[in-house]
Structures are given as structure tokens and as C-alpha cells.
Protein backbone atom coordinates (compact mmCIF):
# COMPACT_ATOMS: atom_id res chain seq x y z
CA UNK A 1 162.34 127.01 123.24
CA UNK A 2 162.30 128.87 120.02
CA UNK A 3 159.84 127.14 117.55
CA UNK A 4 161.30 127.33 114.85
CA UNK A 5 164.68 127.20 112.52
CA UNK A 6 164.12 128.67 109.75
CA UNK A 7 161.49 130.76 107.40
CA UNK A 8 161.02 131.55 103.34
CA UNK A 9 159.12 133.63 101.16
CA UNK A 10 157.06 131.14 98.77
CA UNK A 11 155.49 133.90 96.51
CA UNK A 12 156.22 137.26 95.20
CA UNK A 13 152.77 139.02 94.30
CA UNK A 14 151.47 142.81 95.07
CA UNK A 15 148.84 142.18 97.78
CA UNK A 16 149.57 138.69 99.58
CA UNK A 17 151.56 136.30 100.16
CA UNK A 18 153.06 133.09 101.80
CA UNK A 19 155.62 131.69 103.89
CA UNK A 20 157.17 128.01 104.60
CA UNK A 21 158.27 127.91 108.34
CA UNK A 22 160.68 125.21 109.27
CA UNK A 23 158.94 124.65 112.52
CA UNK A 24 159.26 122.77 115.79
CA UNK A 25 157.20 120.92 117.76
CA UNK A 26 156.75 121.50 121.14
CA UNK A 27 159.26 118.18 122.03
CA UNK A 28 161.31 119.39 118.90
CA UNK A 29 160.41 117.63 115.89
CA UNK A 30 160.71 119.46 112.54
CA UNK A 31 157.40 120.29 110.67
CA UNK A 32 156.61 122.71 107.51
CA UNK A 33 154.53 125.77 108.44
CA UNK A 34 153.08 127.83 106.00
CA UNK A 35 151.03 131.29 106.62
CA UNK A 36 149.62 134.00 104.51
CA UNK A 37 150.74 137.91 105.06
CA UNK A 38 150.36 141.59 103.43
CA UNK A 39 152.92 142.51 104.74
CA UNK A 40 156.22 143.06 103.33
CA UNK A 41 159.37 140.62 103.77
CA UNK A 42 160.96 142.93 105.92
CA UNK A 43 157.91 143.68 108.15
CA UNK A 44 155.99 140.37 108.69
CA UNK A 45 155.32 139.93 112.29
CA UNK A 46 157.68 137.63 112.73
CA UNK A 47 160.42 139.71 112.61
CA UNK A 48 158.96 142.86 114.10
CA UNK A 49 157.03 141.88 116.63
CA UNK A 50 154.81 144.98 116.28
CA UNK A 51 151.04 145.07 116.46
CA UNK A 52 150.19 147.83 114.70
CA UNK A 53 146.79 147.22 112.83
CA UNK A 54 146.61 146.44 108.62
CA UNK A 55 142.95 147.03 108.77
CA UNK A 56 139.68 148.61 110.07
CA UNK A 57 136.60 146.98 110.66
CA UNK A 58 133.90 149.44 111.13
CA UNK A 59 130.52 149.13 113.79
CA UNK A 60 128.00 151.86 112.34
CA UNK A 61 125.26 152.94 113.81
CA UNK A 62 122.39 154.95 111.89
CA UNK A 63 123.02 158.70 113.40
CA UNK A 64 118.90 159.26 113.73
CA UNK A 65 117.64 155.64 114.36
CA UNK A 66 120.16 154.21 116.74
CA UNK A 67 118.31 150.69 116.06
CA UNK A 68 119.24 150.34 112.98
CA UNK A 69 123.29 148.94 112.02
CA UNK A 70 124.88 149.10 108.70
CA UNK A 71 125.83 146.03 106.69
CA UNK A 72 127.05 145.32 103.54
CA UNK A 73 126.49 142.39 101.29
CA UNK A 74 129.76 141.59 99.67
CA UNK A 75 130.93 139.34 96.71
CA UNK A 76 134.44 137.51 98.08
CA UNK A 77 136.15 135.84 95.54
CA UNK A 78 137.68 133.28 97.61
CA UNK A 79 134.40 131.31 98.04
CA UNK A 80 132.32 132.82 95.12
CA UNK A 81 129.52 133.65 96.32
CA UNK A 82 128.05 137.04 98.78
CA UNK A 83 127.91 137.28 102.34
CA UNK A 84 126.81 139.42 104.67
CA UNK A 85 129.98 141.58 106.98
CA UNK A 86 130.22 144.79 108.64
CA UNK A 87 132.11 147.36 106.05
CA UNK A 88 135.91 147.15 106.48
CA UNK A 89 139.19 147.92 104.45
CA UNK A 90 143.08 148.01 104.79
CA UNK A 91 144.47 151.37 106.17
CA UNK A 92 146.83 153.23 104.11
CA UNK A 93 150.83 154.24 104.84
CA UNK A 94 150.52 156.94 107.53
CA UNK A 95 146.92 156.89 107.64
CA UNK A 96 145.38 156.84 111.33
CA UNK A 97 142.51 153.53 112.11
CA UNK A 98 140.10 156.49 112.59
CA UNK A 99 140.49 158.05 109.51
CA UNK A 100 140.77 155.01 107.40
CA UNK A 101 137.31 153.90 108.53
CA UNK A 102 135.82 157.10 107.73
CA UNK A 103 137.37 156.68 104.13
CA UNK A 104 136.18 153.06 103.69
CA UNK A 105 132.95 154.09 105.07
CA UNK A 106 132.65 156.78 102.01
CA UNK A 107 133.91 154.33 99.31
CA UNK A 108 131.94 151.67 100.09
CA UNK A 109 128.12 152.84 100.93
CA UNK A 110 128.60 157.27 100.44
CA UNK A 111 127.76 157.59 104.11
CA UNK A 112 129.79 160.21 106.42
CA UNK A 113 130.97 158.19 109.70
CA UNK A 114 131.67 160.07 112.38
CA UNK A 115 134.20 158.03 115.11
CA UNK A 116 132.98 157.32 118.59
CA UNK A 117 135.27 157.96 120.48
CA UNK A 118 134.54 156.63 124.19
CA UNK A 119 134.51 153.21 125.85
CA UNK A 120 137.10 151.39 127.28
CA UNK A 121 140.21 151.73 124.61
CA UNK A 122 140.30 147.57 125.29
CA UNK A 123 137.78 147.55 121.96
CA UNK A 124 139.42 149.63 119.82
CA UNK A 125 142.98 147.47 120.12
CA UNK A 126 144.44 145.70 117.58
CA UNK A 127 143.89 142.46 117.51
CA UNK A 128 145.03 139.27 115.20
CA UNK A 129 142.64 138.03 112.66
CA UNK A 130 143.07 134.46 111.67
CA UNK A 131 145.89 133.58 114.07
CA UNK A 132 146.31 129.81 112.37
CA UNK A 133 147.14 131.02 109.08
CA UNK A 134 148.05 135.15 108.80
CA UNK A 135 149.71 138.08 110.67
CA UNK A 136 147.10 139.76 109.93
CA UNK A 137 146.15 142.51 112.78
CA UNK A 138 142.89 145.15 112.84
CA UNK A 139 140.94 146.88 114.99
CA UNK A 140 137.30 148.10 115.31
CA UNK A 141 136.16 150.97 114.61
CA UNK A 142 132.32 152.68 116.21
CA UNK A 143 130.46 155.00 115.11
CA UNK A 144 127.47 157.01 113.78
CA UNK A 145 126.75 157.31 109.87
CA UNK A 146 124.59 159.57 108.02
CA UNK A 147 124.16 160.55 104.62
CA UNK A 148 122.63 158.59 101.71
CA UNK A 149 123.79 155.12 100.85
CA UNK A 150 125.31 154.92 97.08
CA UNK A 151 127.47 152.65 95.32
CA UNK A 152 129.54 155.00 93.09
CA UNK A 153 132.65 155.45 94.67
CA UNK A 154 133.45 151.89 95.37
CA UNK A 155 136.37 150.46 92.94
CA UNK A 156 135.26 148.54 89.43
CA UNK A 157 136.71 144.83 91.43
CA UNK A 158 134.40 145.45 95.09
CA UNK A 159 130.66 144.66 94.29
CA UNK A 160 128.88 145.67 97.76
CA UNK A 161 125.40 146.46 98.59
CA UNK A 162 124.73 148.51 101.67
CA UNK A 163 122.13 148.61 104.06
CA UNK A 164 120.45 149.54 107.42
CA UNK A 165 119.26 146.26 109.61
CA UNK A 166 117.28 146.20 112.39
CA UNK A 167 116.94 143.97 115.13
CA UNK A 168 114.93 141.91 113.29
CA UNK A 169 116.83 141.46 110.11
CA UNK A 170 119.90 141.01 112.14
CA UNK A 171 118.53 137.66 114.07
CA UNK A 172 117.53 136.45 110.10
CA UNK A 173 121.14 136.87 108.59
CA UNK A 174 122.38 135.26 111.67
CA UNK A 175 120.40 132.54 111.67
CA UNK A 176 120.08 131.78 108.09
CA UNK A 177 122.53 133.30 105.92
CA UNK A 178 126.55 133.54 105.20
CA UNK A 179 128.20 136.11 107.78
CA UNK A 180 131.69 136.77 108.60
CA UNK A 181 132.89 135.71 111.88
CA UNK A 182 134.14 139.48 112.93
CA UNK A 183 130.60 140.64 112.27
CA UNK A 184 128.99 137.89 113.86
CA UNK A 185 130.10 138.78 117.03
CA UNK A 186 129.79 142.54 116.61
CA UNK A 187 126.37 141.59 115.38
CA UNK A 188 125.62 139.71 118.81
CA UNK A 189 127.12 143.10 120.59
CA UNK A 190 124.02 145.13 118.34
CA UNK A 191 121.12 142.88 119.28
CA UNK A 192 122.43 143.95 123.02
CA UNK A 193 122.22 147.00 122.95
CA UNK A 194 119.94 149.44 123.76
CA UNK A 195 118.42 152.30 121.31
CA UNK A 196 119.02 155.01 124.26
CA UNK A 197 122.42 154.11 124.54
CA UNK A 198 123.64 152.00 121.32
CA UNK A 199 127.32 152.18 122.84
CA UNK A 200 126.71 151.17 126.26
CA UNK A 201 128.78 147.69 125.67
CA UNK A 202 131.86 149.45 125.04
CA UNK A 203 131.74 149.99 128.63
């Protein structure tokens, strides 16, 4: 049974926006539905089906101490305040997930990533990010970074401090401080994993 009868665009602005869904229940009953998208009118998931990913989220490890992850500590507007994520961004028109990580990766801390390219392909899908409320897709990105960690090629609205944690410092932020559910369980994945063989999870 199709589940629903109807949809409409409730806003018109440049990055976001939202959607009422006449919706169905599952014994037919009408209900309003409302999520969030980026994408255009014409290409919201709905109507395309596709899953190609919006964004990157990016799992770098420190090229010569393999214990050590990189994290940024991020102002988000929505809940004014910082917390601590894994460095991620939207990729461009006709950009490949690869080489929009690398990019974000420069803007946001200076480092150089270089992709990791082996694992089972399963953890590099895309996947949907907050199912009950946006179409939004993404996939991970691994890696090694190296290079020196500066702040002056992110844009004048981002306000993000980089840094390497260890093992350590990763079971703190966890346990006591505001973290993004995508890093969290990336996070988890680090405290796994072994120095010798930092990418071992990816099977």
C-alpha cells in the first residue's frame, strides 16, 4: 500500500528545506508528515529513489602515529553550543566522495588526507542519516592525514578547532562530553583498533 497521497514544498530557502506529506497509516488513516531535505524539488528522494550520497564524513588517522584520530570541535548553530564530531562536509556537483573528503579535510584543519582505499566497500556505502526527519544520504570516508593543523582556510560562518586524540582522550569525550552520533560510533570503531593495523575493522 502506498503511504501516502500527496506531498508539498513548505519553504523556499538556498540550503534546506521542508516538506508536508499527506501520509497514511499503515490501516490507512490520513496524517501530516513533514521532513527536512537539501535537495532540490525535483530531486528529493522521494521522487528519485536514488542513493547517491550529499555528504562525506571523514575517519582520519594520523599518517605517523596510527593511535592517534582526528577530531574537530565544532560550533552548530542549531543547539548553540560546541561539540565534538569527526570532520565532514557536503560534496559538490560532479565531485567524487573521495575527493570531497580530501577538500573538507584541507578547509577545515590544513591537513592532506590521503583515501584508504581497502576494506569491504560495505563501509564506504551510502547510507541515510536521520531517517525520521531528512533524505539526507553520506558515506564514510578513511584515511591517513598529515601535514600541520591550521584554521585559515575554513569559511568566516564554520568555527572548528582540530585535533589529534588518543585512546585516552577518546574514552573522556565519550564519556563526558557532547559528540555526534556518526562519530560516536566511528569513535567506538578507533578504540578497537589496533596501532599495527588501524584499518583492520574495515574487514
Amino acid at each position: 500500500m502506498k503511504k501516502y497521497t500527496d506531498i508539498r514544498k513548505q519553504t523556499n530557502n538556498k540550503f534546506l528545506n521542508i516538506y508536508e506529506m499527506d501520509a497514511l497509516t499503515s490501516t490507512g488513516k490520513p496524517f501530516n508528515y513533514y521532513f527536512a531535505t537539501r535537495n532540490t524539488d525535483e530531486n528529493i528522494r522521494i521522487r528519485t529513489r536514488n542513493m547517491d550520497p550529499e555528504g562525506v564524513l571523514i575517519y582520519a588517522i594520523k599518517e605517523d602515529e596510527p593511535d592517534k584520530i582526528l577530531m574537530v570541535y565544532q560550533y552548530r548553530y542549531p543547539i548553540d553550543d560546541y561539540m565534538y564530531e569527526l570532520p565532514a562536509g557536503l560534496i559538490e556537483k560532479g565531485e567524487a566522495a573521495g575527493a570531497a573528503a580530501v577538500r573538507e579535510v584541507k578547509e577545515e584543519t590544513g591537513l592532506n588526507l590521503t583515501v584508504y582505499e581497502g576494506g569491504n566497500l560495505d563501509f564506504r556505502r551510502p547510507y541515510v542519516f536521520a531517517q525520521g526527519f531528512s533524505d539526507e544520504t553520506g558515506c564514510t570516508i578513511y584515511g591517513t592525514v598529515s601535514g600541520d593543523i591550521t584554521d585559515k582556510l575554513q569559511e568566516d560562518s564554520e568555527d572548528i578547532r582540530a585535533f589529534f586524540a588518543d585512546k585516552d582522550e577518546v574514552r573522556r569525550i565519550l564519556h563526558e562530553e557532547k559528540v555526534s552520533m556518526r562519530a560516536s560510533f566511528l569513535l567506538m570503531n578507533f578504540l578497537s583498533s589496533s596501532k599495527e593495523d588501524p584499518f583492520a575493522f574495515l574487514g
